[in-house]
Protein backbone atom coordinates (compact mmCIF):
# COMPACT_ATOMS: atom_id res chain seq x y z
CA UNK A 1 -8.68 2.53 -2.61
CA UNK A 2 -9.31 -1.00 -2.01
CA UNK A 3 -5.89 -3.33 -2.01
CA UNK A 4 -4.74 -0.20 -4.09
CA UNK A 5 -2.11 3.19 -3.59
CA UNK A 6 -2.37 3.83 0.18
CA UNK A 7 -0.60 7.58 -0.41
CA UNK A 8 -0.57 11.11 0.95
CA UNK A 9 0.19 14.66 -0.65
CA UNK A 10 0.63 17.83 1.63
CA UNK A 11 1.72 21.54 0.54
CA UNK A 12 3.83 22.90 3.72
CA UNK A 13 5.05 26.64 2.89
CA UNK A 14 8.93 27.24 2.80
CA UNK A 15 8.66 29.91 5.50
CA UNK A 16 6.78 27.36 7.88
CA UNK A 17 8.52 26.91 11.26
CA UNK A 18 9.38 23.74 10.65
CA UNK A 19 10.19 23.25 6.96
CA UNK A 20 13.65 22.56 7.53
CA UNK A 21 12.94 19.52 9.58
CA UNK A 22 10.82 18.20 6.26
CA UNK A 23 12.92 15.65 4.09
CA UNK A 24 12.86 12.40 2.20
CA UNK A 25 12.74 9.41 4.77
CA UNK A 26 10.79 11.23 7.50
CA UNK A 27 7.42 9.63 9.08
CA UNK A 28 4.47 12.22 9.48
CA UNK A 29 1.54 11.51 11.07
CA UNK A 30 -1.84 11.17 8.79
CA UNK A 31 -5.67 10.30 9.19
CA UNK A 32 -7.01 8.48 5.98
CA UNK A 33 -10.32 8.03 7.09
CA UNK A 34 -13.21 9.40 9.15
CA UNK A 35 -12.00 7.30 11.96
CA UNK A 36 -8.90 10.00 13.27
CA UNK A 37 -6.43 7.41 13.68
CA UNK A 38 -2.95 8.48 12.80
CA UNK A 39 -1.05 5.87 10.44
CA UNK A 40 2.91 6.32 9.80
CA UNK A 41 3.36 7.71 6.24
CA UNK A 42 7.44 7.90 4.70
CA UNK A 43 7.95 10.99 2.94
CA UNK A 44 9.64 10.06 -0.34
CA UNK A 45 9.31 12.70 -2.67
CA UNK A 46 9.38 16.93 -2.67
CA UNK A 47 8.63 19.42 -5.21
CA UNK A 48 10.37 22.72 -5.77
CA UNK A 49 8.49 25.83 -4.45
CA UNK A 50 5.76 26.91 -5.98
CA UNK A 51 4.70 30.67 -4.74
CA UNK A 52 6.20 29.59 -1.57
CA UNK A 53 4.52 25.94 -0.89
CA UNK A 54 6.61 22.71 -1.77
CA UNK A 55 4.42 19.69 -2.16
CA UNK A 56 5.26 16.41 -0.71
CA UNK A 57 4.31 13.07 -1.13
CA UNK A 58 4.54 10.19 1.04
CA UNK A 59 3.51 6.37 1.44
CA UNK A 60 2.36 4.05 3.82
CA UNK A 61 4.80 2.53 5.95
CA UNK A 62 3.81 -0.52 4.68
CA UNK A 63 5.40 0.10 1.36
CA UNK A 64 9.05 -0.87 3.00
CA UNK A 65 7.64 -4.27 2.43
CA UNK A 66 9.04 -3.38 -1.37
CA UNK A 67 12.29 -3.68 0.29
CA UNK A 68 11.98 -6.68 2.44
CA UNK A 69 13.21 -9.72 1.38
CA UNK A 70 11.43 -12.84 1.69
CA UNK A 71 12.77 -16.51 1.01
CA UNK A 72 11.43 -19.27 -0.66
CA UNK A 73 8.65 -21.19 1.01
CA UNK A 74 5.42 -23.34 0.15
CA UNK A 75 2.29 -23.40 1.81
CA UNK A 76 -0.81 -24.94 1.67
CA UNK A 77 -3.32 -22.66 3.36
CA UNK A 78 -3.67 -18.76 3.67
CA UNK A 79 -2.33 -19.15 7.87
CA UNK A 80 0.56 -20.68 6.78
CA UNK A 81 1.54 -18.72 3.88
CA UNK A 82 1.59 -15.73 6.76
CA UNK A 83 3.42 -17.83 8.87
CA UNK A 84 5.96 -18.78 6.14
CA UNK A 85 6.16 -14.87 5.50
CA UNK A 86 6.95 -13.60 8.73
CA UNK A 87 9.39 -16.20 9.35
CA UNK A 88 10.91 -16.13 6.13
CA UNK A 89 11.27 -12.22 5.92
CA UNK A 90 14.24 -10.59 5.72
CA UNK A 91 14.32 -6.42 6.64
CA UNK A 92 10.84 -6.31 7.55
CA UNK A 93 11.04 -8.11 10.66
CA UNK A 94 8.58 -4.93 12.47
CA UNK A 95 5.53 -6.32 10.84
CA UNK A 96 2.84 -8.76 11.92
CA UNK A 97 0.99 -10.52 8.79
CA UNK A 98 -2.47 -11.85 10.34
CA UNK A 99 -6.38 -12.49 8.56
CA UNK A 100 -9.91 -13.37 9.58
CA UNK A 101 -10.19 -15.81 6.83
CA UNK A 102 -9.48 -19.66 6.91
CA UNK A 103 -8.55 -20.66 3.38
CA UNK A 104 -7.07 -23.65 1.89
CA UNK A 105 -4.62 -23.37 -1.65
CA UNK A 106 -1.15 -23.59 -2.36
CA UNK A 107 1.18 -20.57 -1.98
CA UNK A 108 4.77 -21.45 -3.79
CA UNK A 109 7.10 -18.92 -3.54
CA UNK A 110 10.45 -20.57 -5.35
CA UNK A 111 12.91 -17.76 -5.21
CA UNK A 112 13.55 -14.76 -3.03
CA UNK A 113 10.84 -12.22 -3.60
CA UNK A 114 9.73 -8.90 -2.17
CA UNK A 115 7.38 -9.14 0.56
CA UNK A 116 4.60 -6.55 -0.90
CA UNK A 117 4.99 -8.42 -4.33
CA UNK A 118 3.59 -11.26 -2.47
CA UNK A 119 0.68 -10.03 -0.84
CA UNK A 120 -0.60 -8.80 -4.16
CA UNK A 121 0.16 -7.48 -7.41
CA UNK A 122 1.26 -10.40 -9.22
CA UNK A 123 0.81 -13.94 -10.21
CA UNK A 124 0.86 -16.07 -7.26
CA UNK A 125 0.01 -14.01 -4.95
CA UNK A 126 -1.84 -14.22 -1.09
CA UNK A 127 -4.30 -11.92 -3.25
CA UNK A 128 -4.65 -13.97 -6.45
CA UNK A 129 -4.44 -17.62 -4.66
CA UNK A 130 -7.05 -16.92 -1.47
CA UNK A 131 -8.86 -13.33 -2.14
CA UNK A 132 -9.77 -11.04 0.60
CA UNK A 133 -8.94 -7.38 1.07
CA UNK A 134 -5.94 -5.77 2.91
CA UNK A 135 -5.91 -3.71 5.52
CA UNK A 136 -2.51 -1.82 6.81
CA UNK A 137 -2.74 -0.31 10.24
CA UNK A 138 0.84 0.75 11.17
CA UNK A 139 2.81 -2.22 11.29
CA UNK A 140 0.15 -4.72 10.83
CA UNK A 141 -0.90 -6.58 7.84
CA UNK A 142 -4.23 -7.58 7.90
CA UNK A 143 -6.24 -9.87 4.83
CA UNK A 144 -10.06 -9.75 5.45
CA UNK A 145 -12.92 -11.49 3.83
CA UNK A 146 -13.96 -8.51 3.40
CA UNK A 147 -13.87 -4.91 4.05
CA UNK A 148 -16.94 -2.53 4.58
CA UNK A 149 -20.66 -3.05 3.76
CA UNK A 150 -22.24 -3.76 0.71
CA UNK A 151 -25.30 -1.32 0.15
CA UNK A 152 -27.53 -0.61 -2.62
CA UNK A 153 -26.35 2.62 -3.41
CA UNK A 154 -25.54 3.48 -7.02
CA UNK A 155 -23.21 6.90 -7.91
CA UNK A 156 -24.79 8.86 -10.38
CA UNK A 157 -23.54 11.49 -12.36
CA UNK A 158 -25.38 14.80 -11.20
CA UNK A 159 -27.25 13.08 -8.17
CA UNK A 160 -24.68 11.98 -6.00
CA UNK A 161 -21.68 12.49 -7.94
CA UNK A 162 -20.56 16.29 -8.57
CA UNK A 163 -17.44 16.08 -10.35
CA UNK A 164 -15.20 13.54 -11.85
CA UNK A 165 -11.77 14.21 -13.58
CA UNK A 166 -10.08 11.78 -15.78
CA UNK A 167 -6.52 11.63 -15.67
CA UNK A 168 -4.30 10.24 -19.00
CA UNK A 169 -0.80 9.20 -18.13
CA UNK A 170 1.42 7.92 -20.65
CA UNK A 171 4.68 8.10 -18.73
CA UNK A 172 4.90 4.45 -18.88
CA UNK A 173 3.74 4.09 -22.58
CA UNK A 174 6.60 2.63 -25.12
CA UNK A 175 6.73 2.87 -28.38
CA UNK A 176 9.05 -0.10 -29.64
CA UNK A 177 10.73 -2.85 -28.08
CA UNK A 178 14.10 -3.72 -28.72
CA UNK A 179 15.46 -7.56 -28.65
C-alpha cells in the first residue's frame, strides 16, 4: 500500500519446532513483493491457538521510528529537512533518511516529535510539504518522486478483479465527547 500499513500476518502451529522461540519483539524475515528480498519485520502481537495455529502479526522495522525522538528543527528544502532528521534524531540513530527528489518548502518542526509522524501522517509533514512516495528497505528511508509505472490499466469488477471484501471497523468510533 502506497505510503500506507507496511504489515505482515503468519499462522505458525503450536507444535512447530520452533514455536517457543516465537514472541513479541522478535525480527522474522519476510518478502513483500515479487522481488524475494527479505525486509526485517518486529513481531508485536500473538493470538491464542486456534485448532493448534496462533496467528502473529508484525511490522516493518521502520515503525520504531514511532519511538524515535526527533528535536526541533527548520528547513527550507526536502535535503535538509533529512539532514535535520537524522541529525536531530534521538533512538533511531540505525536509519539513513535519503530521496531522489530536489524540492524547495519549509519544514518547521517546533517541538520534539516522533520521527514517523514526520515523514507523513500529519500536518506538516515531509509528505504534506514536498510529496513523493516512501520506500522502506531495512534501515533505509527512501522519498521518491515516484514509485512504479503509470499504465492504462483499469480494474474491473468480473474482468480483472475476482473478489473484493469490504471490511467495517468501528473500534475507533465514539459516541459522545466529554469536556
Amino acid at each position: 500500500e502506497l505510503n500506507g500499513t507496511f504489515e505482515a500476518e503468519f499462522q505458525y502451529p503450536i507444535t512447530g519446532r520452533h514455536y517457543d522461540l516465537i514472541q513479541e519483539g522478535l525480527i522474522v524475515g519476510a518478502t513483500h513483493d515479487d522481488s524475494g528480498i527479505l525486509q526485517p519485520f518486529e513481531i508485536y502481537k500473538r493470538s491464542a491457538p486456534i485448532d493448534g495455529q496462533v496467528t502473529f502479526n508484525a511490522h516493518h522495522i521502520a515503525y520504531r521510528l514511532s519511538k524515535a525522538v526527533v528535536m526541533p528543527f527548520t528547513a527550507t528544502s526536502l535535503a535538509g529537512a533529512l539532514t535535520n532528521i537524522a541529525s536531530n534524531i534521538v533512538g533511531g540513530t540505525d536509519y539513513s533518511f535519503s530521496t531522489d527528489m530536489a524540492a524547495a518548502g519549509e519544514l518547521k518542526i517546533d517541538k520534539p516529535s516522533a520521527a514517523r509522524a514526520i515523514l507523513g501522517g500529519e500536518e506538516n509533514t515531509l509528505l504534506q510539504v514536498f510529496g513523493g512516495e516512501f520506500e522502506f528497505d531495512k534501515f533505509d528511508v527512501i522519498l521518491h518522486s515516484q514509485r512504479g509505472t503509470v499504465t492504462d490499466v483499469e480494474i474491473r469488477y468480473g474482468k480483472n478483479l475476482a473478489d473484493l471484501t469490504q471490511e467495517i471497523d468501528e473500534s475507533e468510533t465514539y459516541n459522545a465527547i466529554v469536556p
